[in-house]
PDB file of N, CA and C in Angstrom:
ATOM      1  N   UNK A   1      35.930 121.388 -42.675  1.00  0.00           N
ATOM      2  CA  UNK A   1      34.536 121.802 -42.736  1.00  0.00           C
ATOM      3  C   UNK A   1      34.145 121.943 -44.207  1.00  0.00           C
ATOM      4  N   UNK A   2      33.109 121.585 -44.569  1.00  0.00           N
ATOM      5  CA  UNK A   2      32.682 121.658 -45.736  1.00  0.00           C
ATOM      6  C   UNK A   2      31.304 122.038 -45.656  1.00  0.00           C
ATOM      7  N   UNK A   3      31.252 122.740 -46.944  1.00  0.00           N
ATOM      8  CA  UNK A   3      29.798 123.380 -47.531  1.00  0.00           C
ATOM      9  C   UNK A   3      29.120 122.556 -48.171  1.00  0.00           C
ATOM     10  N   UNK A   4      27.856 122.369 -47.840  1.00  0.00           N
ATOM     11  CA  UNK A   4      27.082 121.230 -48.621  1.00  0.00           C
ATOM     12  C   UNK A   4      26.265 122.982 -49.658  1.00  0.00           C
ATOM     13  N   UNK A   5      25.867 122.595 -51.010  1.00  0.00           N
ATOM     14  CA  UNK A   5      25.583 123.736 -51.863  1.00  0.00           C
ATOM     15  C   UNK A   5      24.498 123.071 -52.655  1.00  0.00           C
ATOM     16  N   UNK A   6      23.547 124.161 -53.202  1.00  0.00           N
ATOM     17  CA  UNK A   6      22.570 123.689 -53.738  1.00  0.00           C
ATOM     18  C   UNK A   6      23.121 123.206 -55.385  1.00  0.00           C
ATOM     19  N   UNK A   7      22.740 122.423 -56.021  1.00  0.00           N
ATOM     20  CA  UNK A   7      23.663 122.300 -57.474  1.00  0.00           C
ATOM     21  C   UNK A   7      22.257 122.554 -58.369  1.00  0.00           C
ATOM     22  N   UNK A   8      21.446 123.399 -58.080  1.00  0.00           N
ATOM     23  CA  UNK A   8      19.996 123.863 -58.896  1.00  0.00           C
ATOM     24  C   UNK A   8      19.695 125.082 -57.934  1.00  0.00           C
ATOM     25  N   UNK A   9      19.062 126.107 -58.932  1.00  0.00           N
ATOM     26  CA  UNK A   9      17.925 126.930 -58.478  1.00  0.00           C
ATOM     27  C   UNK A   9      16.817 126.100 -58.271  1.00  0.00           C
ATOM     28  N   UNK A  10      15.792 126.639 -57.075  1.00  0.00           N
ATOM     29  CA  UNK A  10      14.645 125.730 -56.657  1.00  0.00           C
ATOM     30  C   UNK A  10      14.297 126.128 -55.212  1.00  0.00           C
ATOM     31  N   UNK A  11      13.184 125.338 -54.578  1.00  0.00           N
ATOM     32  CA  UNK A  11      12.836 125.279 -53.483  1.00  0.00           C
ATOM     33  C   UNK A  11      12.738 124.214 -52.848  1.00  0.00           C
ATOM     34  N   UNK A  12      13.120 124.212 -51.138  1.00  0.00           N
ATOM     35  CA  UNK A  12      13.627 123.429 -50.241  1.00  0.00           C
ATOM     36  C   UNK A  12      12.367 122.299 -50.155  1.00  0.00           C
ATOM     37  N   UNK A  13      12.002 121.583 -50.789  1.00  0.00           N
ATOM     38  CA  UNK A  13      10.888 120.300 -50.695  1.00  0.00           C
ATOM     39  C   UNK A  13      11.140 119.997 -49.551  1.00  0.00           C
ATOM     40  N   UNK A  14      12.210 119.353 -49.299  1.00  0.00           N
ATOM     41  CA  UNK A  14      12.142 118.519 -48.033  1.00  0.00           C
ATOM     42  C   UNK A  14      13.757 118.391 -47.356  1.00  0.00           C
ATOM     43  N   UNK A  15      13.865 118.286 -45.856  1.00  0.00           N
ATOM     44  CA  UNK A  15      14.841 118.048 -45.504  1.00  0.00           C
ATOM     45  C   UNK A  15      15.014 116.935 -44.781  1.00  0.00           C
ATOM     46  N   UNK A  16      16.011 116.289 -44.997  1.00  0.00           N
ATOM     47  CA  UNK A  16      15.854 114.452 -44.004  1.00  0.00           C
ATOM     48  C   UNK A  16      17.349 114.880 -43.271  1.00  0.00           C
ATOM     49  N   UNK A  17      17.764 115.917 -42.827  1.00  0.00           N
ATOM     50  CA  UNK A  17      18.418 115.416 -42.228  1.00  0.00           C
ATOM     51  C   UNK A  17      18.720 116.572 -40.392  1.00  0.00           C
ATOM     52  N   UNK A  18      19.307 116.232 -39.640  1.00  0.00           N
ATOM     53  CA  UNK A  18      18.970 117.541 -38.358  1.00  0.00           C
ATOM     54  C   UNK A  18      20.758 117.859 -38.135  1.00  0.00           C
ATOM     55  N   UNK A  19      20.958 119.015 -37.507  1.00  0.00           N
ATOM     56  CA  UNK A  19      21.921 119.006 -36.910  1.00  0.00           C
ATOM     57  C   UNK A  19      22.479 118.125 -35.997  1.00  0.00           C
ATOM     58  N   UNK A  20      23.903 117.688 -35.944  1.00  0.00           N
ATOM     59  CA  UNK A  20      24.387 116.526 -34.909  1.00  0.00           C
ATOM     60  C   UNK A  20      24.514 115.143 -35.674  1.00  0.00           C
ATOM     61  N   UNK A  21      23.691 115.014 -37.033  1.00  0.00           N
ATOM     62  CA  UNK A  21      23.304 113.854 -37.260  1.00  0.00           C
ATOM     63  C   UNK A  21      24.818 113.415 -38.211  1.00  0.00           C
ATOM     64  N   UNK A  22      25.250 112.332 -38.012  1.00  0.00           N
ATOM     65  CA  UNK A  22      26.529 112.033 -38.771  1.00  0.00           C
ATOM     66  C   UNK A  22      25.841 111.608 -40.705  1.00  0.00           C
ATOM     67  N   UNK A  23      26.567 111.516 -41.429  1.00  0.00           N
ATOM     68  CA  UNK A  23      26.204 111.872 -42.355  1.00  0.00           C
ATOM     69  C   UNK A  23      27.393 110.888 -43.004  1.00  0.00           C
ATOM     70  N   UNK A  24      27.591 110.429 -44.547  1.00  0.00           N
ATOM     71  CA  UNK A  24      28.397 109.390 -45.207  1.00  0.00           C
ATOM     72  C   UNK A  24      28.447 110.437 -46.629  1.00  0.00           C
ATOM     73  N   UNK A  25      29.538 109.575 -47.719  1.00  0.00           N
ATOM     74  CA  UNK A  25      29.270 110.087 -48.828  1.00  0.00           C
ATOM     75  C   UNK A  25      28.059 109.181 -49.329  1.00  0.00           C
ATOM     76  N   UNK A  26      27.249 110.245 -50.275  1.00  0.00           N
ATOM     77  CA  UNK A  26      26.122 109.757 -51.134  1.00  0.00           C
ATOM     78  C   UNK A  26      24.856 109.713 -50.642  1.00  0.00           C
ATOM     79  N   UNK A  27      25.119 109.712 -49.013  1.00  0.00           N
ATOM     80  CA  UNK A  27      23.427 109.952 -48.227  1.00  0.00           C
ATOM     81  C   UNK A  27      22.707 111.248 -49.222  1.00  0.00           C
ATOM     82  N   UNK A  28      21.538 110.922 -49.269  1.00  0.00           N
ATOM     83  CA  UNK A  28      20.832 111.997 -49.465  1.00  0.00           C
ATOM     84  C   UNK A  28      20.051 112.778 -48.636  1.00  0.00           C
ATOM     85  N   UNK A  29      20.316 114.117 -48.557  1.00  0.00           N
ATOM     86  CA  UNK A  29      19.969 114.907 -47.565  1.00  0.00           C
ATOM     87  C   UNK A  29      19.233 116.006 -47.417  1.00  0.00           C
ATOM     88  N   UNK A  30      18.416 116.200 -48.825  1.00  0.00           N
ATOM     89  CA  UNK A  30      17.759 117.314 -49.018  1.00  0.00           C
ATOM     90  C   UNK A  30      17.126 117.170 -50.905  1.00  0.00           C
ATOM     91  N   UNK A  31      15.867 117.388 -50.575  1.00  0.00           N
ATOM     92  CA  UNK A  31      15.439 117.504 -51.825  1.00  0.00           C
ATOM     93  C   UNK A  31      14.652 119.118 -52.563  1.00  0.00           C
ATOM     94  N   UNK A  32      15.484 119.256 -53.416  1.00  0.00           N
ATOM     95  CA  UNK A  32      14.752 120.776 -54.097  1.00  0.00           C
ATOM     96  C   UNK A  32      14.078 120.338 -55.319  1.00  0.00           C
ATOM     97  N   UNK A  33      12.755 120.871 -55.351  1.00  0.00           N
ATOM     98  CA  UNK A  33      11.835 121.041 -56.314  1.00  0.00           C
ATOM     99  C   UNK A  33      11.965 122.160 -57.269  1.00  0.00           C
ATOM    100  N   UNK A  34      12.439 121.551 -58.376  1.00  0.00           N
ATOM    101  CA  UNK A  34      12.677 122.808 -59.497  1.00  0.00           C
ATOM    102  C   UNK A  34      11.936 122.386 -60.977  1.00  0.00           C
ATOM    103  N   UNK A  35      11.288 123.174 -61.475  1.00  0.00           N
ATOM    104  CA  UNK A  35      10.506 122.880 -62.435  1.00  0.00           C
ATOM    105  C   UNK A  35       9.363 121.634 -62.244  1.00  0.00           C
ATOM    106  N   UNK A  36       9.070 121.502 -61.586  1.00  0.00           N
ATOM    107  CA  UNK A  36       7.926 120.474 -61.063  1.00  0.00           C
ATOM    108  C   UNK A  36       8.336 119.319 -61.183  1.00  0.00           C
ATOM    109  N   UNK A  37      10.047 118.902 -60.554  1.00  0.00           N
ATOM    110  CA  UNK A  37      10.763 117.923 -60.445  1.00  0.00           C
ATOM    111  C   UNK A  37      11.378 117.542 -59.005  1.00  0.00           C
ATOM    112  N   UNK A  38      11.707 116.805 -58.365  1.00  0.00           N
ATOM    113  CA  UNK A  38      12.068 116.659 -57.379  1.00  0.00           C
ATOM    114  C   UNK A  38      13.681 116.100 -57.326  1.00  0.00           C
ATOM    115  N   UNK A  39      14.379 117.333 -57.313  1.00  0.00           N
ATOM    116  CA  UNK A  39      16.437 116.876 -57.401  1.00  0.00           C
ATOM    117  C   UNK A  39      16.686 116.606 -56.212  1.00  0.00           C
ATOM    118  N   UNK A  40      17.378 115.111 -55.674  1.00  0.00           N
ATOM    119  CA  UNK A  40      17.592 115.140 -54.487  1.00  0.00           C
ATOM    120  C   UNK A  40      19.425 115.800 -54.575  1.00  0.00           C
ATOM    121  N   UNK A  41      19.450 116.237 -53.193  1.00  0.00           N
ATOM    122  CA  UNK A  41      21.438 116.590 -52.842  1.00  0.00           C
ATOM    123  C   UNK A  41      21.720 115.164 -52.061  1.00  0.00           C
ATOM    124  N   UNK A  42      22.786 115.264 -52.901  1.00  0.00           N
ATOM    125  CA  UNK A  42      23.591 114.249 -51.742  1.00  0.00           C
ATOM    126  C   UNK A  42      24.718 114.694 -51.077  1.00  0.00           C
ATOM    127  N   UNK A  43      24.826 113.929 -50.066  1.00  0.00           N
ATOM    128  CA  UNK A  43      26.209 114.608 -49.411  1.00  0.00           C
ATOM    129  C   UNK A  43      27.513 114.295 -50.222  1.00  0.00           C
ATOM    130  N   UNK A  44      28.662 115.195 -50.413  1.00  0.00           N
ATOM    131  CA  UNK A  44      30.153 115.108 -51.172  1.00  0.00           C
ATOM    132  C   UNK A  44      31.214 114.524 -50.116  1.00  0.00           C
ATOM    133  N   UNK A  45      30.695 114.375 -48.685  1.00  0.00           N
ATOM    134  CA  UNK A  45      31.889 114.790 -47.812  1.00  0.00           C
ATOM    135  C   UNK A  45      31.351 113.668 -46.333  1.00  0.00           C
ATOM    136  N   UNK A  46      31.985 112.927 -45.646  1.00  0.00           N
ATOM    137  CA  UNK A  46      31.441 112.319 -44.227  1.00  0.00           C
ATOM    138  C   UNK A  46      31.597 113.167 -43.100  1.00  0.00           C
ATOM    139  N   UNK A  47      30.839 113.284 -42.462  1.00  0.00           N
ATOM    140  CA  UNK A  47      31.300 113.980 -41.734  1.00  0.00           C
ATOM    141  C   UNK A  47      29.823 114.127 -40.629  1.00  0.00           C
ATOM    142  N   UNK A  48      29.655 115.311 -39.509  1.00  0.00           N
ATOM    143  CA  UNK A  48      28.646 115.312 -39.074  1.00  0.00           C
ATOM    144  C   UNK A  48      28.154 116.804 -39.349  1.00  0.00           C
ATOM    145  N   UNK A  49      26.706 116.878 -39.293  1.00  0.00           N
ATOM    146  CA  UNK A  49      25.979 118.489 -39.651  1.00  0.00           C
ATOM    147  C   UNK A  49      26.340 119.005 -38.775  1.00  0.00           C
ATOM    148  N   UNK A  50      26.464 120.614 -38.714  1.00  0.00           N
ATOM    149  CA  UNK A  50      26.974 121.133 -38.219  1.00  0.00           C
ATOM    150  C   UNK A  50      25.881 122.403 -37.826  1.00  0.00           C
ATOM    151  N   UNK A  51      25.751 122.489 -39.206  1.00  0.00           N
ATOM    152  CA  UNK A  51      24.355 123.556 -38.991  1.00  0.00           C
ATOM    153  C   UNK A  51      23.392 123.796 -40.218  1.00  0.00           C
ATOM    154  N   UNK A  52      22.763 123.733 -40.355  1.00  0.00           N
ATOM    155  CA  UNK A  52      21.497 123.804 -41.396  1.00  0.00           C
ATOM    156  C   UNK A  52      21.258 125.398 -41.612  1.00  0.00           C
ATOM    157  N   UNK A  53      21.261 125.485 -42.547  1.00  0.00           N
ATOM    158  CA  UNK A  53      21.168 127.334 -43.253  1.00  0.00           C
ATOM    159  C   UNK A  53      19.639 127.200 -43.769  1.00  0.00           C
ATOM    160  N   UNK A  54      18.997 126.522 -44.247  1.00  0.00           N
ATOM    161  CA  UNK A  54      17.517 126.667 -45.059  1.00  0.00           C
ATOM    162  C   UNK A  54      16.668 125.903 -44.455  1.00  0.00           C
ATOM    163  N   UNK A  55      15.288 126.703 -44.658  1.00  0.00           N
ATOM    164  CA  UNK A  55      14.173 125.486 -44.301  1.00  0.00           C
ATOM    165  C   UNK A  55      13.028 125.235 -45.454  1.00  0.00           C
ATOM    166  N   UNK A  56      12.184 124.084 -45.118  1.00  0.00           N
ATOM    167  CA  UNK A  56      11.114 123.592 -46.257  1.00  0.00           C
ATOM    168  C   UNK A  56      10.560 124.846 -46.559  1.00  0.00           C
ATOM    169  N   UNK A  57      10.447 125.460 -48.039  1.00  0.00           N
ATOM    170  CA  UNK A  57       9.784 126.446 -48.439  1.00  0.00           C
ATOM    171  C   UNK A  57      10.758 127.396 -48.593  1.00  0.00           C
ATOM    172  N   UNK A  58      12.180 127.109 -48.230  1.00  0.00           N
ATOM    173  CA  UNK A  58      13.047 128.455 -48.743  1.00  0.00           C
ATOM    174  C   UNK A  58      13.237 128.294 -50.188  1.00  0.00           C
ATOM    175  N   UNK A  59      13.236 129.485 -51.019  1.00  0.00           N
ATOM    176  CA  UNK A  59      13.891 129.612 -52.530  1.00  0.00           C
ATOM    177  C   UNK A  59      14.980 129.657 -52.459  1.00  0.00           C
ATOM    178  N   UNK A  60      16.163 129.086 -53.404  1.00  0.00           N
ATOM    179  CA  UNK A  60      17.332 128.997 -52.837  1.00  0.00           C
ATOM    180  C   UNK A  60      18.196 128.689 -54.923  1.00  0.00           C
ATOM    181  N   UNK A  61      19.048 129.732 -54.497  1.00  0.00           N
ATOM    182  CA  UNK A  61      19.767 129.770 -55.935  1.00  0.00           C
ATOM    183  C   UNK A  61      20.854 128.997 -56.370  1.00  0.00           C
ATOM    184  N   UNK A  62      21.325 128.403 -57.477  1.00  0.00           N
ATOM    185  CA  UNK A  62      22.413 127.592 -57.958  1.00  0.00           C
ATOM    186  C   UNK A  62      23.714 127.898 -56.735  1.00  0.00           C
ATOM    187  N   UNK A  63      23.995 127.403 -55.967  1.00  0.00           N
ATOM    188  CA  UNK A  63      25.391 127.565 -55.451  1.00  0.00           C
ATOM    189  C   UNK A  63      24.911 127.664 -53.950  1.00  0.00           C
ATOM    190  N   UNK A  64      23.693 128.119 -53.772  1.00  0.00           N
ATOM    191  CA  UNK A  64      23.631 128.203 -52.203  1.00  0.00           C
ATOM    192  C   UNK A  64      23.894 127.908 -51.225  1.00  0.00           C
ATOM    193  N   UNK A  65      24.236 127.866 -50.239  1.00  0.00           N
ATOM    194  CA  UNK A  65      24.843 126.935 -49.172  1.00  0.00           C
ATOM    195  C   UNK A  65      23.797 126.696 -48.258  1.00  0.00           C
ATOM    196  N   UNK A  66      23.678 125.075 -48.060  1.00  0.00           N
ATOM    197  CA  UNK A  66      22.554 124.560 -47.611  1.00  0.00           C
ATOM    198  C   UNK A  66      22.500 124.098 -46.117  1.00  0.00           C
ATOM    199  N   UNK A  67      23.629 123.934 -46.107  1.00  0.00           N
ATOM    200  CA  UNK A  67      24.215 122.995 -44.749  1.00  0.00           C
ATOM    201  C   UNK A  67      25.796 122.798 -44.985  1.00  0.00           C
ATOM    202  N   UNK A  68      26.062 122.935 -43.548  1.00  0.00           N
ATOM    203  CA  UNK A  68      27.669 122.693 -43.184  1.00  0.00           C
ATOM    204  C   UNK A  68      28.028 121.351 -42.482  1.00  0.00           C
ATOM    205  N   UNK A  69      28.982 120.746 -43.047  1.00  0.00           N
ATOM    206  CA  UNK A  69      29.477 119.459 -42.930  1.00  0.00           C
ATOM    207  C   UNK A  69      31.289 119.003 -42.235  1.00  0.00           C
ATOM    208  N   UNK A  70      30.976 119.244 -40.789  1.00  0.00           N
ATOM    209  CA  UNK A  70      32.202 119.317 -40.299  1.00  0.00           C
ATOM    210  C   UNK A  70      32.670 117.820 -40.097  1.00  0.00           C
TER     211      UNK A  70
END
Protein backbone atom coordinates (compact mmCIF):
# COMPACT_ATOMS: atom_id res chain seq x y z
CA UNK A 1 0.00 0.00 0.00
CA UNK A 2 1.27 3.22 -0.71
CA UNK A 3 0.67 6.89 0.09
CA UNK A 4 0.25 9.10 -2.76
CA UNK A 5 1.48 12.82 -0.84
CA UNK A 6 1.16 16.23 -1.77
CA UNK A 7 4.97 17.40 -2.85
CA UNK A 8 3.64 21.39 -2.42
CA UNK A 9 1.57 23.40 -0.06
CA UNK A 10 -1.63 24.45 -2.12
CA UNK A 11 -5.13 23.73 -3.01
CA UNK A 12 -6.89 20.70 -4.51
CA UNK A 13 -7.66 22.30 -8.29
CA UNK A 14 -8.71 19.30 -9.60
CA UNK A 15 -9.00 15.60 -9.24
CA UNK A 16 -8.98 13.07 -12.38
CA UNK A 17 -8.99 10.27 -10.70
CA UNK A 18 -12.05 7.95 -8.44
CA UNK A 19 -11.66 5.19 -6.17
CA UNK A 20 -11.35 1.52 -7.82
CA UNK A 21 -9.71 3.17 -10.72
CA UNK A 22 -6.30 1.26 -11.58
CA UNK A 23 -3.66 3.69 -11.88
CA UNK A 24 0.30 3.24 -13.68
CA UNK A 25 3.55 5.00 -12.83
CA UNK A 26 3.53 8.71 -14.08
CA UNK A 27 -0.40 8.97 -14.61
CA UNK A 28 -1.31 12.16 -13.40
CA UNK A 29 -3.80 12.30 -10.83
CA UNK A 30 -4.38 15.42 -9.17
CA UNK A 31 -3.59 18.94 -9.70
CA UNK A 32 -2.76 21.63 -6.79
CA UNK A 33 -2.81 25.25 -7.40
CA UNK A 34 -0.10 27.00 -5.52
CA UNK A 35 0.89 30.47 -6.12
CA UNK A 36 -1.33 30.99 -9.14
CA UNK A 37 0.30 27.89 -10.77
CA UNK A 38 -1.12 24.72 -11.56
CA UNK A 39 1.48 21.51 -10.11
CA UNK A 40 0.17 18.43 -11.39
CA UNK A 41 0.94 14.87 -8.88
CA UNK A 42 1.75 12.03 -10.50
CA UNK A 43 1.43 8.70 -9.37
CA UNK A 44 5.09 6.96 -7.80
CA UNK A 45 3.55 3.50 -7.56
CA UNK A 46 0.87 1.04 -9.99
CA UNK A 47 -1.44 -0.02 -8.40
CA UNK A 48 -5.33 0.63 -7.84
CA UNK A 49 -7.00 3.73 -5.56
CA UNK A 50 -7.96 2.71 -2.72
CA UNK A 51 -9.32 5.71 -1.15
CA UNK A 52 -9.18 9.40 -1.77
CA UNK A 53 -8.50 11.62 1.49
CA UNK A 54 -9.16 15.32 -0.21
CA UNK A 55 -11.56 17.08 -2.28
CA UNK A 56 -11.55 20.15 -5.00
CA UNK A 57 -11.10 23.16 -2.68
CA UNK A 58 -9.24 21.37 0.17
CA UNK A 59 -5.95 23.36 1.46
CA UNK A 60 -3.55 20.83 1.84
CA UNK A 61 0.21 21.10 3.22
CA UNK A 62 3.73 19.87 1.86
CA UNK A 63 3.55 16.08 2.72
CA UNK A 64 -0.15 15.53 2.88
CA UNK A 65 -1.59 12.45 2.06
CA UNK A 66 -3.80 12.64 -0.84
CA UNK A 67 -4.79 9.26 -1.82
CA UNK A 68 -3.90 5.63 -1.11
CA UNK A 69 -2.49 3.36 -3.69
CA UNK A 70 -2.90 -0.34 -3.01
Amino acid sequence: MAKLESPIAGKIFQIMIEVGQAVTDDDELMIIEAMKMENPVFCEEAGTVKEILVAVGDTVAEGHVLAIIE
